[in-house]
Protein backbone atom coordinates (compact mmCIF):
# COMPACT_ATOMS: atom_id res chain seq x y z
CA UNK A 1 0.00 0.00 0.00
CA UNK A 2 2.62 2.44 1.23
CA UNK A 3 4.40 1.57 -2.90
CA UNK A 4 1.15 2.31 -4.47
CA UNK A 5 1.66 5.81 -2.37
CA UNK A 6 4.38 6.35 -3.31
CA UNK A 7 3.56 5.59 -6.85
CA UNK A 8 0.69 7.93 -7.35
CA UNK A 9 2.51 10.47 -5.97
CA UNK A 10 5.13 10.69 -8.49
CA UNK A 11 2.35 10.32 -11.41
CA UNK A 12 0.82 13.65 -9.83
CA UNK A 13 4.39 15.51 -9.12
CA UNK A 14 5.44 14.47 -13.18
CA UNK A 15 1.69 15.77 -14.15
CA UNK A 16 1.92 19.23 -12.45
CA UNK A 17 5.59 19.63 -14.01
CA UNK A 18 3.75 19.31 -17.67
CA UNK A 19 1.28 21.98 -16.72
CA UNK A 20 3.97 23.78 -16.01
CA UNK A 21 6.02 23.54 -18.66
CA UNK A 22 2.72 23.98 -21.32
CA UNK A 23 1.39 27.24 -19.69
CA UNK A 24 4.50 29.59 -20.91
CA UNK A 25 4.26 27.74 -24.51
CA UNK A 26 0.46 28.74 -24.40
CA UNK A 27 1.60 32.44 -23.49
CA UNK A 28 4.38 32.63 -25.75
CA UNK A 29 2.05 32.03 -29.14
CA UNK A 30 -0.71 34.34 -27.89
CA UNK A 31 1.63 37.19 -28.87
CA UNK A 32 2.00 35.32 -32.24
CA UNK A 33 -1.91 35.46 -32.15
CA UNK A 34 -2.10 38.91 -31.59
CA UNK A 35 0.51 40.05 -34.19
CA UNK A 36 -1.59 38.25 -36.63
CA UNK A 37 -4.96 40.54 -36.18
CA UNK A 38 -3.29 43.48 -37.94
CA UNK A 39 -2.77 41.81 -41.10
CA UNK A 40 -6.69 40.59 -41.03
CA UNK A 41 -7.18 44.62 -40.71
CA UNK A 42 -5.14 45.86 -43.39
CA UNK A 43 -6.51 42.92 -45.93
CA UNK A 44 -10.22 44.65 -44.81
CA UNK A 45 -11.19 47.21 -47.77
CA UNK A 46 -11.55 50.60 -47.03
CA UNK A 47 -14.91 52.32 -47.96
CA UNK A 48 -14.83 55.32 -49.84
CA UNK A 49 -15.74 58.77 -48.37
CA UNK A 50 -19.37 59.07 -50.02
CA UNK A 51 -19.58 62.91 -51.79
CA UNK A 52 -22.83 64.87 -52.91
CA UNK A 53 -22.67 67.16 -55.57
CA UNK A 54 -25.12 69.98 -55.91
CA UNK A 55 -25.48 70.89 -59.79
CA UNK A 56 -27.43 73.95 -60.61
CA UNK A 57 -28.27 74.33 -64.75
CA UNK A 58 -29.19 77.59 -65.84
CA UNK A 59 -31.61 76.42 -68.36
CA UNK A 60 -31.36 73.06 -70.33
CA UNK A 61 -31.41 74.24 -74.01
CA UNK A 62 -28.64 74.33 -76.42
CA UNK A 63 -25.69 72.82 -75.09
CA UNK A 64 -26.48 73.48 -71.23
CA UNK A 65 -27.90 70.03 -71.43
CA UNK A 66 -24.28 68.71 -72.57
CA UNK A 67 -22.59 70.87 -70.00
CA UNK A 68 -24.84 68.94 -67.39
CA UNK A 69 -24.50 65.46 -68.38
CA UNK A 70 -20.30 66.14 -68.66
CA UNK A 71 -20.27 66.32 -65.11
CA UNK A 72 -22.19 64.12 -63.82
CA UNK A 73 -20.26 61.79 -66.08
CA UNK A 74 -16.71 63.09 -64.32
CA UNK A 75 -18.50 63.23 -61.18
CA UNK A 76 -20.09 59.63 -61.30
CA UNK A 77 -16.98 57.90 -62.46
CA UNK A 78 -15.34 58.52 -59.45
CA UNK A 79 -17.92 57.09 -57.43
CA UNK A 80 -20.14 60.35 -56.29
CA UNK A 81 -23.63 61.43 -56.38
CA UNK A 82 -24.71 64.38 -58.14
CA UNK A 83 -28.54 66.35 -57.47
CA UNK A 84 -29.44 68.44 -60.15
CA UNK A 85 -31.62 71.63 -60.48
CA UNK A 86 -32.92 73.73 -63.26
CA UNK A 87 -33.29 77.46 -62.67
CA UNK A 88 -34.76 78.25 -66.26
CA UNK A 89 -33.41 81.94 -66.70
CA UNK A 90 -34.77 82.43 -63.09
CA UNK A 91 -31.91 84.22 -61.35
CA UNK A 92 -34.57 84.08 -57.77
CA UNK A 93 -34.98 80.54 -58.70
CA UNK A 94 -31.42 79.68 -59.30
CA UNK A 95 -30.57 80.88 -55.92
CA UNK A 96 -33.13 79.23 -54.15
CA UNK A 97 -32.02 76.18 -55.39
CA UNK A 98 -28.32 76.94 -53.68
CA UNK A 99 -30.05 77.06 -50.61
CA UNK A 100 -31.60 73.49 -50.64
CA UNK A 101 -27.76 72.48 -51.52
CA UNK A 102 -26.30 74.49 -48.31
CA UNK A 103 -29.13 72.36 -46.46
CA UNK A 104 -28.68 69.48 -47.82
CA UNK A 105 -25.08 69.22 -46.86
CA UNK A 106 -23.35 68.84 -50.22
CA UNK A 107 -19.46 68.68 -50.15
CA UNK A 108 -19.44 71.25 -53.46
CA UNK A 109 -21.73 72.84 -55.59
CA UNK A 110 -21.79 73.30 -59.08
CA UNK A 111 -23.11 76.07 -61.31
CA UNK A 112 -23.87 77.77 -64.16
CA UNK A 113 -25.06 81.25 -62.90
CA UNK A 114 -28.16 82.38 -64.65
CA UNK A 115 -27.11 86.03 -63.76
CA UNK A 116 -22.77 86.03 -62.60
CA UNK A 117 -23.27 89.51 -59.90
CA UNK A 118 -26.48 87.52 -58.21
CA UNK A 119 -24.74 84.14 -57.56
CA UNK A 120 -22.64 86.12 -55.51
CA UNK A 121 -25.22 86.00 -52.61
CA UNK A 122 -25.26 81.98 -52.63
CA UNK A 123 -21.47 81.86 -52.78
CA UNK A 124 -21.40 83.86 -49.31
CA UNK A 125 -23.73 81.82 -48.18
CA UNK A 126 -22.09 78.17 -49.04
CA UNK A 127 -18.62 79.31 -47.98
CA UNK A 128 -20.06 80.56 -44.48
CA UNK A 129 -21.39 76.93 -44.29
CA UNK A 130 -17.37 75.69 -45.43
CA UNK A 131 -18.85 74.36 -48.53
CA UNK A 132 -16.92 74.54 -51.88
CA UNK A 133 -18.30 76.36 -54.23
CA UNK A 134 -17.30 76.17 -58.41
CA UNK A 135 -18.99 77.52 -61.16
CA UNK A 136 -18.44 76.38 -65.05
CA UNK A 137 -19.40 78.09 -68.51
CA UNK A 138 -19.44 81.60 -66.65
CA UNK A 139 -17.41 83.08 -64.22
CA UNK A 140 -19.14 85.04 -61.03
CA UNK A 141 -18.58 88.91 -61.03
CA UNK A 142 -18.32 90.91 -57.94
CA UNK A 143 -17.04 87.72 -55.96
CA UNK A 144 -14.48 84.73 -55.71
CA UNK A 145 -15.38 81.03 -55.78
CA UNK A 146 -12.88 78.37 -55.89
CA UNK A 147 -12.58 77.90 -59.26
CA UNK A 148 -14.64 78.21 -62.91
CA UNK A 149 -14.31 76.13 -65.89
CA UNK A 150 -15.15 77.47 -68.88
CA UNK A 151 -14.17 77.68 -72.68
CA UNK A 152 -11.58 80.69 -73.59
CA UNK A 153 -14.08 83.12 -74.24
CA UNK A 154 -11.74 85.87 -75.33
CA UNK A 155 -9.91 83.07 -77.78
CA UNK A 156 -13.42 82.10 -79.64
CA UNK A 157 -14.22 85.68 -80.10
CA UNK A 158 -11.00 86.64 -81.51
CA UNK A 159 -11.30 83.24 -83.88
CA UNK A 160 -14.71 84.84 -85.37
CA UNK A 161 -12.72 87.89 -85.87
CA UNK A 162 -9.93 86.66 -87.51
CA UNK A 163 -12.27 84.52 -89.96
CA UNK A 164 -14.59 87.74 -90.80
CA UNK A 165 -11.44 89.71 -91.34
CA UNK A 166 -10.39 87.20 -93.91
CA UNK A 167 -13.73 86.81 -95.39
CA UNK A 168 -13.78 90.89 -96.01
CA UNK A 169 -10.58 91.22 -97.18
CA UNK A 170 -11.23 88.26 -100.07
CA UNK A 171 -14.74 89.82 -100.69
CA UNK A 172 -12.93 93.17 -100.98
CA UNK A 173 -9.43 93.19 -101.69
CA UNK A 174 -8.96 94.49 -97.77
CA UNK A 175 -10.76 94.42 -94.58
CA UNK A 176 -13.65 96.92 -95.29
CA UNK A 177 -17.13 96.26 -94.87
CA UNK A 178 -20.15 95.89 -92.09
CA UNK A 179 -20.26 93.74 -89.96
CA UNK A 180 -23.47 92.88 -87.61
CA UNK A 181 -22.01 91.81 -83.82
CA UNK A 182 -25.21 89.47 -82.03
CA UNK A 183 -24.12 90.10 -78.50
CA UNK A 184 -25.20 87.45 -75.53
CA UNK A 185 -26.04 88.89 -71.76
CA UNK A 186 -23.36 91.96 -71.32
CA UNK A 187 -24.24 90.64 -67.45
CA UNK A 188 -22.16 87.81 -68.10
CA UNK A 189 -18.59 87.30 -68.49
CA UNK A 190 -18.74 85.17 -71.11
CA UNK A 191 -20.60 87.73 -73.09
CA UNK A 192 -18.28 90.56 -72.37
CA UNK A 193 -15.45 88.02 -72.94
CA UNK A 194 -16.90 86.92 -76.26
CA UNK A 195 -17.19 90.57 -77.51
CA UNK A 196 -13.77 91.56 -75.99
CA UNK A 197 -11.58 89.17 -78.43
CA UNK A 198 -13.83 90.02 -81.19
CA UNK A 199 -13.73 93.75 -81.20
CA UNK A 200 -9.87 93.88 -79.93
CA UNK A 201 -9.02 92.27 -83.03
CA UNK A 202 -11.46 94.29 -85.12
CA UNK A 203 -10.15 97.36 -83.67
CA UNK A 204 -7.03 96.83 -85.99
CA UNK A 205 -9.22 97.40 -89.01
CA UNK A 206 -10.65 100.54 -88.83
CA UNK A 207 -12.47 100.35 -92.53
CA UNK A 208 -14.97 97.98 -90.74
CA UNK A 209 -18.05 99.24 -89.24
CA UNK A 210 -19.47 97.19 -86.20
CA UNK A 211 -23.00 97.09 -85.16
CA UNK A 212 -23.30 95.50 -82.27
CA UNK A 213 -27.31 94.25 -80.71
CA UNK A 214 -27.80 93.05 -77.38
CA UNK A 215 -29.94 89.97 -77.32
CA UNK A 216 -29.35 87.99 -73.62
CA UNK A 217 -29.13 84.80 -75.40
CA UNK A 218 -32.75 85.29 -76.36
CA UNK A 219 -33.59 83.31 -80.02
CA UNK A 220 -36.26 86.03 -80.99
CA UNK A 221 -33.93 89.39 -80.18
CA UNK A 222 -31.43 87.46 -82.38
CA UNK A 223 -33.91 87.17 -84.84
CA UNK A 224 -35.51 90.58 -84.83
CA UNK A 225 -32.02 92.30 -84.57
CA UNK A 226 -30.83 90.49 -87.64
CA UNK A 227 -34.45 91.81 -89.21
CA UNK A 228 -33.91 95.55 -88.20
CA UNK A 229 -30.25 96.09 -89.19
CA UNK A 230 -30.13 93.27 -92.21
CA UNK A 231 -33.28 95.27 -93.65
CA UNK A 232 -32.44 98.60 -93.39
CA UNK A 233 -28.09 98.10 -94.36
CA UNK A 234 -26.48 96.36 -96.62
CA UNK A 235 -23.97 93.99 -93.87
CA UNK A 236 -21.24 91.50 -95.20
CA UNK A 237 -20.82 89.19 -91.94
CA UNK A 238 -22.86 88.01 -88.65
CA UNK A 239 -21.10 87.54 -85.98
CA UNK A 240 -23.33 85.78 -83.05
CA UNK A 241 -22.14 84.92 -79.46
CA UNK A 242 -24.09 81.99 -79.73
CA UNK A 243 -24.10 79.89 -82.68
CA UNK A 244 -26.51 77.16 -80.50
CA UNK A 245 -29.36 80.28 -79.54
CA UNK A 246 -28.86 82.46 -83.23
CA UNK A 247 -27.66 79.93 -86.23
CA UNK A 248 -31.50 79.16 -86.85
CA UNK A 249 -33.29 81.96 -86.53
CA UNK A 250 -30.75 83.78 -88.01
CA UNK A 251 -30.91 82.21 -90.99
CA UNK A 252 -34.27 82.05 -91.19
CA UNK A 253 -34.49 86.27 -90.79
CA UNK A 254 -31.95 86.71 -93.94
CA UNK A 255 -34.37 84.31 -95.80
CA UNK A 256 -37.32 86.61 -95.12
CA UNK A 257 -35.42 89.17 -96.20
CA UNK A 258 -34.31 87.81 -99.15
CA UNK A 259 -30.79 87.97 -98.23
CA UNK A 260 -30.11 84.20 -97.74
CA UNK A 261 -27.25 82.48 -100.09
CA UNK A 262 -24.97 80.07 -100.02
CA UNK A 263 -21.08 80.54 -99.94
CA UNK A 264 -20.12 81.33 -103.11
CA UNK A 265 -23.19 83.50 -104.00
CA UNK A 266 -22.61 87.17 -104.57
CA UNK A 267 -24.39 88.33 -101.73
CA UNK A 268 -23.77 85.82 -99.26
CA UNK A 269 -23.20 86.51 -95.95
CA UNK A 270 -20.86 85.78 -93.67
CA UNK A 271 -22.05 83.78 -90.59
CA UNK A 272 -19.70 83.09 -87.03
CA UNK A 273 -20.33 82.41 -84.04
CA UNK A 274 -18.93 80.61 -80.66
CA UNK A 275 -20.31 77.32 -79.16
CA UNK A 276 -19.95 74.74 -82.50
CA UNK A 277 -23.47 73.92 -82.16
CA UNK A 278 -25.30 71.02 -84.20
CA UNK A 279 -26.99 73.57 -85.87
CA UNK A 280 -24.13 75.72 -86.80
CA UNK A 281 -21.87 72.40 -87.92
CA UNK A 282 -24.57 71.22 -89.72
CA UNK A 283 -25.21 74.68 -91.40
CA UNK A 284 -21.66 75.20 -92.21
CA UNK A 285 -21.48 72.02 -94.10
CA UNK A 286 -24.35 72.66 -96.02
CA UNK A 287 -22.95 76.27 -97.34
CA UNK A 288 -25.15 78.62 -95.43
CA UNK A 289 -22.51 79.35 -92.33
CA UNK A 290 -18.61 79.69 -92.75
CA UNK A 291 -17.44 79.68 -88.72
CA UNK A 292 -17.65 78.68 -85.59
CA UNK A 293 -15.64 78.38 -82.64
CA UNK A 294 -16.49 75.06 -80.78
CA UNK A 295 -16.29 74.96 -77.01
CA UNK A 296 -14.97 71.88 -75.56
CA UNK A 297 -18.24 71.57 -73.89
CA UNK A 298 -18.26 67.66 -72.33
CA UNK A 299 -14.96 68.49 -71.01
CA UNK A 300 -16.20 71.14 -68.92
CA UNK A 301 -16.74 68.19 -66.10
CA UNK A 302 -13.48 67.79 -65.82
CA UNK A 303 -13.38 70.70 -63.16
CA UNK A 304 -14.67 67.05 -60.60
CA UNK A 305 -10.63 66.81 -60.83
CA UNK A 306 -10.69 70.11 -58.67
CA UNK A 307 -12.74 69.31 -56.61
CA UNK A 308 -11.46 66.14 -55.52
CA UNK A 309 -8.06 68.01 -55.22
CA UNK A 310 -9.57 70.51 -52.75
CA UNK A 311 -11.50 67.98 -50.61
CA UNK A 312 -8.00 66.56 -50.23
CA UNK A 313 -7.08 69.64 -48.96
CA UNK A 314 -4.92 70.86 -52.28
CA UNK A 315 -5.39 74.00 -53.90
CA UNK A 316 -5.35 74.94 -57.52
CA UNK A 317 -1.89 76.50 -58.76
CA UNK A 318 -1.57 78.95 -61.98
CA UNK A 319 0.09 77.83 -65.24
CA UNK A 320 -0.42 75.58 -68.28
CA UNK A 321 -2.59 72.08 -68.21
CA UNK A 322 -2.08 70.13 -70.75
CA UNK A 323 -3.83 66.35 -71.94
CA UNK A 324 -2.58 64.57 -74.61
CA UNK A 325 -5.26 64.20 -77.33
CA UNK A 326 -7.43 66.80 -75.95
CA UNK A 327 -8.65 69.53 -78.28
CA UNK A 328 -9.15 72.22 -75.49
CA UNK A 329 -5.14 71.58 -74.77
CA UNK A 330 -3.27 73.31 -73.91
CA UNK A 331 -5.76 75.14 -71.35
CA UNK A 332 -4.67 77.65 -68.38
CA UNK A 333 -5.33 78.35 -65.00
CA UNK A 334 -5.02 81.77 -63.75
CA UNK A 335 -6.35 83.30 -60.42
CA UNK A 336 -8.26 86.31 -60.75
CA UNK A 337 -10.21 88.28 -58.38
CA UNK A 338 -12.91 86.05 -59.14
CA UNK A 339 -10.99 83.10 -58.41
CA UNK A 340 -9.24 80.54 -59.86
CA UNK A 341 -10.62 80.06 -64.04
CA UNK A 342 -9.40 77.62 -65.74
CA UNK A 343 -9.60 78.64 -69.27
CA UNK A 344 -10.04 75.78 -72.14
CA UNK A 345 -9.33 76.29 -75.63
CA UNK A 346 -11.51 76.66 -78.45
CA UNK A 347 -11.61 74.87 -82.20
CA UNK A 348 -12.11 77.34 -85.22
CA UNK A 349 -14.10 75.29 -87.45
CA UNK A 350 -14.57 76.15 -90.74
CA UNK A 351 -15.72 73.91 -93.93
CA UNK A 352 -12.42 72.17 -93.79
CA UNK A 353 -12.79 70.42 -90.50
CA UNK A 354 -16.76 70.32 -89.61
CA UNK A 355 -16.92 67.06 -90.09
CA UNK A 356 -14.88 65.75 -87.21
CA UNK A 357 -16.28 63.59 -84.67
CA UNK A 358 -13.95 65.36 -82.02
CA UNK A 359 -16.51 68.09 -82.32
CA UNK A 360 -18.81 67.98 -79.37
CA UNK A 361 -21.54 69.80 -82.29
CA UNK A 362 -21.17 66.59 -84.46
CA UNK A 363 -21.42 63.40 -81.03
């Protein structure tokens, strides 16, 4: 009995040394454990930051449609959400609309300003709430927002110009003539842009008279200012700021007066105009136009780039951007007292090229 005693006992002294020695194994590989849990986090996804986008259109004829869908496109690609509005010419409207964005709690809004003083009042407003605040097509006046996209204006007008001025001078044997100027909203930038590089260049030609119509982008003052001045003068050239509001009814005014021909025709005249419209491609290739200056107007979303930039906390810097391929490049950004613009180029088209399918006019 005393053996078996003895026995047992050294089974249990043997059994506690193994629980001994296995406990600081056991401790020793939960450090291996809990060195493996970071890698499990890092091989976990990150989610993306969700972003809204407020877009406010001024109206949705011609190509502000285009100018819409572009960003959304840009917008959408890199995974955002875009709510859209349509103000409809109404300047109250338009900035009501801003307000249901500040609300809403978008990371940026978007617009093209129906009138560029009056946005001025939402872009205090959004930057008091720290939200970013861009505008393409037209730049703000009276204010600063964080940057506008938009074709260069001044470049397209001065395009026109250099296109009548060779038109005269073959007509004529030198730049002489009359020429009737179809001005846009001279509220806008791009209006007062679009007439700056036109008559700066014209100014160098003093043997051609400009008369020069307001019409605010409105079809029927482009078509009853062609009327009046086209049936009471004899004018060699039209130059409209919009080829997408005026190619139409302008032609359809020198018809009723009569004073409709083709190029080539002695008394033809001489139609240009900024935005390479459908219309005005279409109109050029059929003999009835001779210019246009085409905006890069789906590219206008690429100002989404920007944005992203600044919710990452960059800002914009001045100089030359340039994409390979691109028709608008090379483009420039310059800060101005309304911000930073960053300025696209434009495409003189003429009979020669309206046919290509780079042209936004002709996709």
């Amino acid at each position: 009995m005393k053996k078996s005693l003895t026995i047992l006992s050294v089974i249990a002294i043997a059994a506690m040394l193994l629980v001994a020695c296995a406990a600081p194994a056991a401790e020793e590989a939960a450090p291996a454990a809990e060195e493996a849990a970071p890698v499990a986090e890092e091989a976990a996804p990150a989610e993306a930051e969700a972003v809204l986008v407020g877009y406010g259109a001024p109206e949705l004829s011609g190509a502000q449609g285009q100018i819409m869908q572009g960003l959304i496109d840009h917008a959408e690609a890199k995974g955002w959400e875009v709510v859209t509005t349509n103000a409809d010419f109404d300047a109250e409207a338009q900035a009501n609309q801003m307000d249901d964005f500040i609300s809403q709690g978008v990371n940026a809004i978007v617009t093209v300003p129906v009138d560029s003083q009056a946005i001025c009042a939402s872009v205090a407003k959004a930057q008091a709430a720290g939200i970013a605040f861009y505008t393409i097509d037209r730049a703000p006046i009276g204010c600063a927002v964080d940057m506008t996209v938009q074709s260069d204006n001044y470049l397209a007008g001065k395009q026109s110009a250099e296109a009548v001025v060779a038109f005269l001078t073959e007509k004529y044997g030198e730049a002489k003539g009359t020429v009737l100027e179809l001005q846009g909203d001279l509220g806008q930038n791009v209006a007062q842009l679009r007439g700056g590089g036109f008559n700066d260049y014209m100014a160098d030609y003093p043997n051609v008279t400009i008369i020069s119509k307001p019409t605010e982008w409105d079809a029927a003052k482009f078509s009853s200012a062609t009327l009046d001045v086209a049936g009471t003068t004899d004018i060699d050239a039209i130059y409209m700021h919009s080829d997408s509001v005026g190619t139409t009814v302008v032609l359809a005014a020198l018809e009723q007066l009569g004073k409709k021909f083709q190029r080539g025709e002695e008394g033809h005249v001489f139609l240009a105009g900024v935005d390479g419209s459908p219309d005005a491609l279409q109109a050029i290739r059929d003999g009835w136009s001779d210019q246009a200056s085409s905006q890069p107007i789906p590219d206008f979303g690429i100002i989404a780039d920007w944005i992203e930039k600044k919710l990452a906390g960059e800002e914009p810097t001045e100089g030359e951007v340039v994409q390979e391929g691109a028709l608008w490049s090379p483009a420039t950004i310059v800060l101005t007292d309304n911000g930073y613009q960053l300025n696209l180029a434009t495409t003189s088209v003429s009979p020669d090229n309206a046919d290509s399918t780079a042209l936004w006019g002709n996709n």
